[in-house]
Protein backbone atom coordinates (compact mmCIF):
# COMPACT_ATOMS: atom_id res chain seq x y z
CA UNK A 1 0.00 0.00 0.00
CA UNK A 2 2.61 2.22 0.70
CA UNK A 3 4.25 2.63 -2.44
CA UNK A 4 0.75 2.83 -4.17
CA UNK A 5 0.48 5.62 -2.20
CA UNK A 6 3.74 7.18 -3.31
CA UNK A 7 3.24 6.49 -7.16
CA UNK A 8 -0.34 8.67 -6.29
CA UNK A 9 0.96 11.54 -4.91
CA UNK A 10 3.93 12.03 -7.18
CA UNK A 11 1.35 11.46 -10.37
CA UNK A 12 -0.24 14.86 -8.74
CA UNK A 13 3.25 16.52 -9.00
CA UNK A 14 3.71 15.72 -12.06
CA UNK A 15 0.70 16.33 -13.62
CA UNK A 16 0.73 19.89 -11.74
CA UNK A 17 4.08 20.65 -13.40
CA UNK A 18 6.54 20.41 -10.17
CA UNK A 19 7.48 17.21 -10.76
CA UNK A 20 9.26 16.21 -14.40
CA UNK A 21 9.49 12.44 -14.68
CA UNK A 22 12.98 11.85 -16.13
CA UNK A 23 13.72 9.18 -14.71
CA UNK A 24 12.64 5.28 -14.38
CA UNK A 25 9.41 4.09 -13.72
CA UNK A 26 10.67 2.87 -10.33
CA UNK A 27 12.75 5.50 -8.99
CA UNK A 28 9.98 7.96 -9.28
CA UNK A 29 7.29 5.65 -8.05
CA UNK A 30 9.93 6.26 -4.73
CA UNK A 31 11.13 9.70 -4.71
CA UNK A 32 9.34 13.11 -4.98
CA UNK A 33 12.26 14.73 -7.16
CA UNK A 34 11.75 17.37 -9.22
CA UNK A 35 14.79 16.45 -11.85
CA UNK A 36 16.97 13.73 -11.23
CA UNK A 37 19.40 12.66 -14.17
CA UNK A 38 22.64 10.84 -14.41
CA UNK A 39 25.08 9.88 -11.81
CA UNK A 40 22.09 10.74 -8.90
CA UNK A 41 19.50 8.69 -10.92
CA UNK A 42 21.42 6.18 -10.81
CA UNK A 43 22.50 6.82 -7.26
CA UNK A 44 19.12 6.80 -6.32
CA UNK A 45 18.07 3.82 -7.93
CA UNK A 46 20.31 1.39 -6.10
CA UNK A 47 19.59 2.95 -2.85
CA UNK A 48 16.03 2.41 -3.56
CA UNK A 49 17.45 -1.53 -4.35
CA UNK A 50 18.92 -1.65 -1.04
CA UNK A 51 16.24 0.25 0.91
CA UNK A 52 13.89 -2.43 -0.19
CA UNK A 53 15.37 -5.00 1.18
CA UNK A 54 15.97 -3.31 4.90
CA UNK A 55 12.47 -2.33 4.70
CA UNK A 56 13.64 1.42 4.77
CA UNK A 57 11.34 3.18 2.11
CA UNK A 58 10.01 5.30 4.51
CA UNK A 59 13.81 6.71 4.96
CA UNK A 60 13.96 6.78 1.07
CA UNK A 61 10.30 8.14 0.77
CA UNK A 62 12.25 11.34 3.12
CA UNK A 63 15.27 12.01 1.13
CA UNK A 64 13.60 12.30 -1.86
CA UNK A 65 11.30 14.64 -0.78
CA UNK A 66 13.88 16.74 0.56
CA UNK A 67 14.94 18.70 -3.17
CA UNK A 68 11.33 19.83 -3.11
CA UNK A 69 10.90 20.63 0.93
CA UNK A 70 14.17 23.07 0.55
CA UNK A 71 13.13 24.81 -1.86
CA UNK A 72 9.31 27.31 -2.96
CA UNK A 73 7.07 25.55 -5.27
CA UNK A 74 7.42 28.10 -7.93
CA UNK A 75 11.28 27.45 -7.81
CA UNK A 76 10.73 24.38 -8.22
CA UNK A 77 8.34 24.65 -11.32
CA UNK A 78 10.91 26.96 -13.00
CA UNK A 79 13.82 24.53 -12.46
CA UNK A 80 11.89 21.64 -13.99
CA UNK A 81 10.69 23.98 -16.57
CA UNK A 82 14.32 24.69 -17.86
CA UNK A 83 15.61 21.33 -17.20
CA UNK A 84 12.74 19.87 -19.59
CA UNK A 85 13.44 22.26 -22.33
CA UNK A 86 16.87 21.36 -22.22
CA UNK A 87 16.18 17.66 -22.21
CA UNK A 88 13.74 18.66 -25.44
CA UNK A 89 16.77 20.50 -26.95
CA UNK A 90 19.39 17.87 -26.80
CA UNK A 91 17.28 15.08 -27.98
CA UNK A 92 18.50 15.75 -31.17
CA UNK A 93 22.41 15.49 -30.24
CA UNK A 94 24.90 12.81 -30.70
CA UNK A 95 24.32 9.98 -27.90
CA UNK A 96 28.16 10.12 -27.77
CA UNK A 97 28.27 13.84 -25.80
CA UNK A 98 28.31 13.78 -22.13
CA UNK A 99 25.46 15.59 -19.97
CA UNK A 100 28.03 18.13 -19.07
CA UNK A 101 28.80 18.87 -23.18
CA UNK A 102 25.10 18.83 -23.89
CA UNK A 103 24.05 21.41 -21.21
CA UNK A 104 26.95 23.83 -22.30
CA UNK A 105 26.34 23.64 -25.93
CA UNK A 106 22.65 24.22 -24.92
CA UNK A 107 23.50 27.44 -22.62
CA UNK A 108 25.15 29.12 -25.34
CA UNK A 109 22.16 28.86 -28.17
CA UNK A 110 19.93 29.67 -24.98
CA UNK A 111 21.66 32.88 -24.98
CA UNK A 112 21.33 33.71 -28.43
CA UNK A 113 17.45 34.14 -27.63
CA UNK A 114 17.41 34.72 -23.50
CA UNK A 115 18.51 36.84 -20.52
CA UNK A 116 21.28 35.99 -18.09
CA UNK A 117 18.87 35.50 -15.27
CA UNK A 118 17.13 32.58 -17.65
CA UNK A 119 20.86 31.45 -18.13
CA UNK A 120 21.71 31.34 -14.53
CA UNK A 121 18.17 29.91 -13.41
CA UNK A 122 19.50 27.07 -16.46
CA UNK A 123 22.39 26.10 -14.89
CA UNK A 124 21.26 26.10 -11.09
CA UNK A 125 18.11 23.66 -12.32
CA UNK A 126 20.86 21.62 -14.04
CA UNK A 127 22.73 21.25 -11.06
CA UNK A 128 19.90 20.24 -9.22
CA UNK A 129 19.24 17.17 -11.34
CA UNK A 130 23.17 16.44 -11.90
CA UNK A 131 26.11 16.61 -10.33
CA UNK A 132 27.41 19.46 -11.06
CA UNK A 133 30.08 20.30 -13.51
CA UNK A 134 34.08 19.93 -13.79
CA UNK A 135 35.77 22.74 -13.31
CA UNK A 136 36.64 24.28 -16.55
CA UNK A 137 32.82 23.05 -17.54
CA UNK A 138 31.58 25.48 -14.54
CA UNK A 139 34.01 28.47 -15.48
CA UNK A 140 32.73 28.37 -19.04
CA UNK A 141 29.12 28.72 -17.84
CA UNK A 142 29.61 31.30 -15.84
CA UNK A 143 31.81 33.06 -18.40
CA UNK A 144 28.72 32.57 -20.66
CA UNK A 145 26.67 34.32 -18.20
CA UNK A 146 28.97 37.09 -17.50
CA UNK A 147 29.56 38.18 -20.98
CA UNK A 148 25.50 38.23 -21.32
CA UNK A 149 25.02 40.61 -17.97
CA UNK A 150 27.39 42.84 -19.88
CA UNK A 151 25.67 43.07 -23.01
CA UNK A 152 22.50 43.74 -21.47
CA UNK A 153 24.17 46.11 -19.36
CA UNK A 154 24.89 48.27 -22.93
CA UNK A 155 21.22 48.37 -23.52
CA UNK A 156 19.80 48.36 -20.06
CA UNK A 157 18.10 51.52 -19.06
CA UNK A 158 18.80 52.94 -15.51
CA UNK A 159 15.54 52.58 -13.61
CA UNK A 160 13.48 55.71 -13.11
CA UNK A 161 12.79 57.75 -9.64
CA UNK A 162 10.04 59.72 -9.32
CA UNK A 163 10.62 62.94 -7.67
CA UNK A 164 9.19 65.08 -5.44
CA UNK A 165 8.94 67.70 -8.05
CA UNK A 166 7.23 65.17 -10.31
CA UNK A 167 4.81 64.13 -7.78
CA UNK A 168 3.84 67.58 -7.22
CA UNK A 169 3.54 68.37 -10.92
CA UNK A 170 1.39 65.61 -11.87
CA UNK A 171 -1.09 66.61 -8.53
CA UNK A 172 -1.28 70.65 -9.89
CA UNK A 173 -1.55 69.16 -13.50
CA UNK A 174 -4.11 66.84 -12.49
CA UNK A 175 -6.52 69.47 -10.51
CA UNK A 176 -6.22 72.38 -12.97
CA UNK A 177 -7.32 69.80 -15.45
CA UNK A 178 -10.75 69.65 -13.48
CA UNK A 179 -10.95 73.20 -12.70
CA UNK A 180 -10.32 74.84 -15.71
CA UNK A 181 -12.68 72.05 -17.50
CA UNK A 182 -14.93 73.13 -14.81
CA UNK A 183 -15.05 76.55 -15.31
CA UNK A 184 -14.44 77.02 -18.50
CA UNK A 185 -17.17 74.26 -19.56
CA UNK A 186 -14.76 72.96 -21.50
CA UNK A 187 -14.71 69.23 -23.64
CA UNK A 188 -12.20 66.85 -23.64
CA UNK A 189 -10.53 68.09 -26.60
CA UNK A 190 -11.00 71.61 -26.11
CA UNK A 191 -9.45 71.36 -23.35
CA UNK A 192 -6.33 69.20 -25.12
CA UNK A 193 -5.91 72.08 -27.58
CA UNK A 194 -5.54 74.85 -25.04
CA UNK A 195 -2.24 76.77 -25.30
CA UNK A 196 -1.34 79.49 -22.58
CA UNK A 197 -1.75 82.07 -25.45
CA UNK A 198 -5.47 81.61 -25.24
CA UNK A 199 -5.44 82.26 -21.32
CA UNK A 200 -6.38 86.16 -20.69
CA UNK A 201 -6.80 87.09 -17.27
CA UNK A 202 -8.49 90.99 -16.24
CA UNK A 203 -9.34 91.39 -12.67
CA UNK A 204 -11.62 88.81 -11.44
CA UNK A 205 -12.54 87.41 -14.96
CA UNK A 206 -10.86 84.61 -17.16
CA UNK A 207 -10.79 84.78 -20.87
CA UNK A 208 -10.04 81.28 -22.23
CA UNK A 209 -9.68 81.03 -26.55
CA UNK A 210 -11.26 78.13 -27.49
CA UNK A 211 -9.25 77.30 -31.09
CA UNK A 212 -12.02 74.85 -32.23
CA UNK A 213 -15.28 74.41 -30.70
CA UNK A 214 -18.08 72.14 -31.55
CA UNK A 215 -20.33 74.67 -32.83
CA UNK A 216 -16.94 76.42 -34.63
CA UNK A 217 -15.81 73.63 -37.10
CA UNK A 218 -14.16 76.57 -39.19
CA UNK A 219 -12.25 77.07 -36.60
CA UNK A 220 -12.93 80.80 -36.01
CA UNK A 221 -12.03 80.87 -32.48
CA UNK A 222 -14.40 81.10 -29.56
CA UNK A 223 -13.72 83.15 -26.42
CA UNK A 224 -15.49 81.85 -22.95
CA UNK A 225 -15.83 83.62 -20.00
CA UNK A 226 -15.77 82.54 -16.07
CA UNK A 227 -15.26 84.10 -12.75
CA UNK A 228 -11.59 83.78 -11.61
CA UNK A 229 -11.32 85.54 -8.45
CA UNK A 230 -7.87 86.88 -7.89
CA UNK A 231 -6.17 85.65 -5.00
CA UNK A 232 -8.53 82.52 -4.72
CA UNK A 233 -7.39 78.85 -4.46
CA UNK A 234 -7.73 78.24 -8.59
CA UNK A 235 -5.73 81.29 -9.39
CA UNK A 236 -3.45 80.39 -7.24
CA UNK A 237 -2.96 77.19 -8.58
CA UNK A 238 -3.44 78.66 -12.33
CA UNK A 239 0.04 81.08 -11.41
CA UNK A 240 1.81 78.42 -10.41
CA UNK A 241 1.26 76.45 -12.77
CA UNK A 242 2.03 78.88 -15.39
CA UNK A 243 4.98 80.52 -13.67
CA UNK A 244 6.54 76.80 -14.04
CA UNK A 245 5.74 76.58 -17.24
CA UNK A 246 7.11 80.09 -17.97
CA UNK A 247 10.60 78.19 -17.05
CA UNK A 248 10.84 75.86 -19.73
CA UNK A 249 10.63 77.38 -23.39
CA UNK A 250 9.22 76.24 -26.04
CA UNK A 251 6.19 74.10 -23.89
CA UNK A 252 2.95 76.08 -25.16
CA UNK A 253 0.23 73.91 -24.35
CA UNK A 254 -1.75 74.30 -20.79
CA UNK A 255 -2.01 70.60 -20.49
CA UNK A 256 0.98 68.70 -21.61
CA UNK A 257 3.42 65.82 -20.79
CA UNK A 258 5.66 66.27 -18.02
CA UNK A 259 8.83 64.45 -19.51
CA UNK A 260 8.40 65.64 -23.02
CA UNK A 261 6.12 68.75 -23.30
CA UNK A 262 3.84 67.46 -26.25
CA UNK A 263 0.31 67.93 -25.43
CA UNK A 264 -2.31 65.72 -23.92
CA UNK A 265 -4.85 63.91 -26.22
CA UNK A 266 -8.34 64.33 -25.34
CA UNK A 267 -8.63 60.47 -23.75
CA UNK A 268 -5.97 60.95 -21.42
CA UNK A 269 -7.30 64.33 -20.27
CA UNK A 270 -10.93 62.56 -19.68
CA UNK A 271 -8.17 59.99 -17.88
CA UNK A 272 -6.89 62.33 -15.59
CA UNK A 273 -10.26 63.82 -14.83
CA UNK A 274 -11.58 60.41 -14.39
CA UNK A 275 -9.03 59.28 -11.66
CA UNK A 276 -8.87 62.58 -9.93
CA UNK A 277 -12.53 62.56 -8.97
CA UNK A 278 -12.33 58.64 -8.24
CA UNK A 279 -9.70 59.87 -5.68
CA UNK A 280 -11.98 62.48 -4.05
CA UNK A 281 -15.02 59.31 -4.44
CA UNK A 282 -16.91 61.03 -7.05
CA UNK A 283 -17.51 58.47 -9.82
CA UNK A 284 -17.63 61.02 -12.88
CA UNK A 285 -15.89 61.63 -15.85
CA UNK A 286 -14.66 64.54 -17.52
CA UNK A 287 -17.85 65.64 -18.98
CA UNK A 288 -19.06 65.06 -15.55
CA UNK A 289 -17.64 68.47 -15.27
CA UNK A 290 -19.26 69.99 -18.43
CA UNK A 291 -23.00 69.26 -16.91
CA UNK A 292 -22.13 69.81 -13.20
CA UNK A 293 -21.09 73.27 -14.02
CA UNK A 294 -24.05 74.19 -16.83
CA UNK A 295 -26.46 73.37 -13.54
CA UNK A 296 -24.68 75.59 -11.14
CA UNK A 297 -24.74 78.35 -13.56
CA UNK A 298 -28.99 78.12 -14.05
CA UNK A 299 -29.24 77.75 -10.66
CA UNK A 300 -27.31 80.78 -9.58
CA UNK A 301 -29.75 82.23 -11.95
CA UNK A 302 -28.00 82.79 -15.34
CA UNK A 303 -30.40 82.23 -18.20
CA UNK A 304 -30.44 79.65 -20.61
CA UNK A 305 -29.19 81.99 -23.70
CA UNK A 306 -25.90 82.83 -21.17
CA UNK A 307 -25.70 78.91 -20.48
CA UNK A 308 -25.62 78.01 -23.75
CA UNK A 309 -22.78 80.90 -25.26
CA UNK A 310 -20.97 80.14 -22.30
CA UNK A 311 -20.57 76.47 -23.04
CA UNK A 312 -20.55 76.78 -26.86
CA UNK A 313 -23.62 74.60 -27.38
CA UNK A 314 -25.10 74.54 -30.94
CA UNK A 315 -28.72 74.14 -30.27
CA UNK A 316 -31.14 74.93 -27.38
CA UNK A 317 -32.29 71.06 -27.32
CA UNK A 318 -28.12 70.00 -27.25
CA UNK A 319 -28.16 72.10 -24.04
CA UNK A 320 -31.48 71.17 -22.49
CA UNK A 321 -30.46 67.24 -21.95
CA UNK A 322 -27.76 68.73 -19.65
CA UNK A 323 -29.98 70.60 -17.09
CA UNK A 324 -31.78 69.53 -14.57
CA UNK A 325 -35.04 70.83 -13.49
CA UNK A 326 -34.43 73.74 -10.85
CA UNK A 327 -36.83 76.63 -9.29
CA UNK A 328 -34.70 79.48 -10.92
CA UNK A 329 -35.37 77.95 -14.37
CA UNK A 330 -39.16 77.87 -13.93
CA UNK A 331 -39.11 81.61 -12.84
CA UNK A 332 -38.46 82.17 -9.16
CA UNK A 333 -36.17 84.43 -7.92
CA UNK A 334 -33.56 84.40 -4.93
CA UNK A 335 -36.04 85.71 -2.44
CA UNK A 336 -39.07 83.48 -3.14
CA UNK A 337 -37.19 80.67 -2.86
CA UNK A 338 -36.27 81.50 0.82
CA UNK A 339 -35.68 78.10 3.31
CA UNK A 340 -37.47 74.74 1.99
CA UNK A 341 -39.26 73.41 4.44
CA UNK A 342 -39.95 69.30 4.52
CA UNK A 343 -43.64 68.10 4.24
């Protein structure tokens, strides 16, 4: 019953990919081994002879298990990985070449197509299974590996860091995005297109150019208005965010990439707008920002004709699917509305 049992729980190995049977029929009905090839196959299999006849399979059943125990299953999966596709590779060499020739020959076309960490992980599986290599075999495959670490080291690119400055680039970026889109009732790709040429400001008011609107296919040029009180939290951020900008010539656009100064597209500025509001748990997108602020501007009591110059809407029905009802639309004013009072 007991090496039933074995040959049943080392089929589940196998058949999970931790175990590659490379060996005979009876040594791995005995042994959980992941690899085990030439001089330790062979080791193994008389000890399994001999262990048989003392009755000590239960000893055997331990030391097999042991390549497996030491080491994580995933390490284990990737050394029987490699030592399978080597065993696939060499099947068409010379029976005449020793393990030791085959794997070497087989490291160096490896590298013709793989890293130096799939070179090393090569030759540790292989000396799992084997053992080991002579020498000048072992000085050859780490030579092999060596001169590969240096070639990707030509190539290799240092990895990046991101700053401080960065950080705090992308956040100011990120909010004037929304605000400006905000205020300005600006789409996606009007909003892509903006260059700090079309930024005016005079007092409390912001002048934004809009190069190409939706209702301006000529491209004539639009001009939208919003309140921008001086000294308040958006100009604030608007300054700084131009007075960096100011610092590096030659970057024209409002909303542009930090490490190479070409401007947004419209998806990645609905992106940004997207992810900024998730952050603040709004779920929203950019033209989230479009409606929200159409709404606010009916009900602080601007009329529809304002609304809809403002925004740059073609039609009166275009605008009308973005507001919702509200008491200053159907005609009341600020003091009739007074305190609402629940039924």
């Amino acid at each position: 019953m007991q090496r039933a049992v074995h040959r049943e729980e080392l089929n589940k190995l196998v058949e999970s990919g931790v175990v590659v049977e490379t060996v005979s029929p009876k040594v791995v009905s005995s042994l959980h081994v992941a690899v085990n090839e030439g001089h330790k196959a062979a080791f193994f299999e008389s000890l399994v002879e001999e262990a048989e006849r003392a009755g000590l399979m239960h000893l055997v059943d331990s030391l097999g298990k042991a390549p497996i125990e030491a080491r994580a299953v995933s390490t284990m999966k990737a050394y029987a990985g490699e030592n399978q596709r080597r065993i696939n590779w060499s099947k068409s060499l010379p029976a005449s070449l020793s393990e030791e020739h085959r794997f070497t020959l087989y490291l160096v076309d490896r590298a013709m197509s793989a890293g130096s960490s799939s070179l090393a992980k090569a030759a540790a599986a292989f000396k799992l299974a084997n053992d080991g290599l002579s020498p000048f075999a072992s000085q050859l495959v780490s030579d092999v590996i060596k001169a590969q670490r240096r070639k990707e080291s030509e190539s290799r690119a240092q990895p990046t860091q991101v700053s401080v400055n960065t950080v705090s680039k992308i956040v100011e970026r990120n909010a004037l995005v929304v605000t400006l889109s905000f205020y300005g009732l600006l789409r996606a790709g009007e909003a892509s297109m903006l260059k700090w040429s079309d930024v005016h400001q005079s007092g409390n008011m912001l002048k934004l150019k809009i190069r190409r609107a939706k209702n301006d296919q000529l491209a004539r040029g639009r001009e939208t208005f919003c309140d921008w009180p001086e000294g308040s939290k958006r100009d604030c951020l608007l300054k700084r965010f131009r007075a960096r900008a100011s610092m590096r010539p030659g970057l024209d656009f409002v909303f542009q990439n930090i490490l190479n100064g070409t401007k947004l597209t419209p998806s990645a500025i609905s992106g940004i707008a997207k992810d900024t509001l998730a952050a603040a748990g709004v779920s929203a997108t950019h033209h989230s920002l479009r409606r929200g602020r159409a709404n606010h501007l009916q009900q602080s009591g601007v009329d529809f004709q304002a609304i809809k110059e403002t925004g740059r809407w073609r039609s009166d029905a275009g605008l009308r699917c973005y507001l919702s009802d509200s008491p200053r639309a159907q005609g009341f004013t600020v003091t009739e509305l007074g305190d609402e009072v629940g039924g």
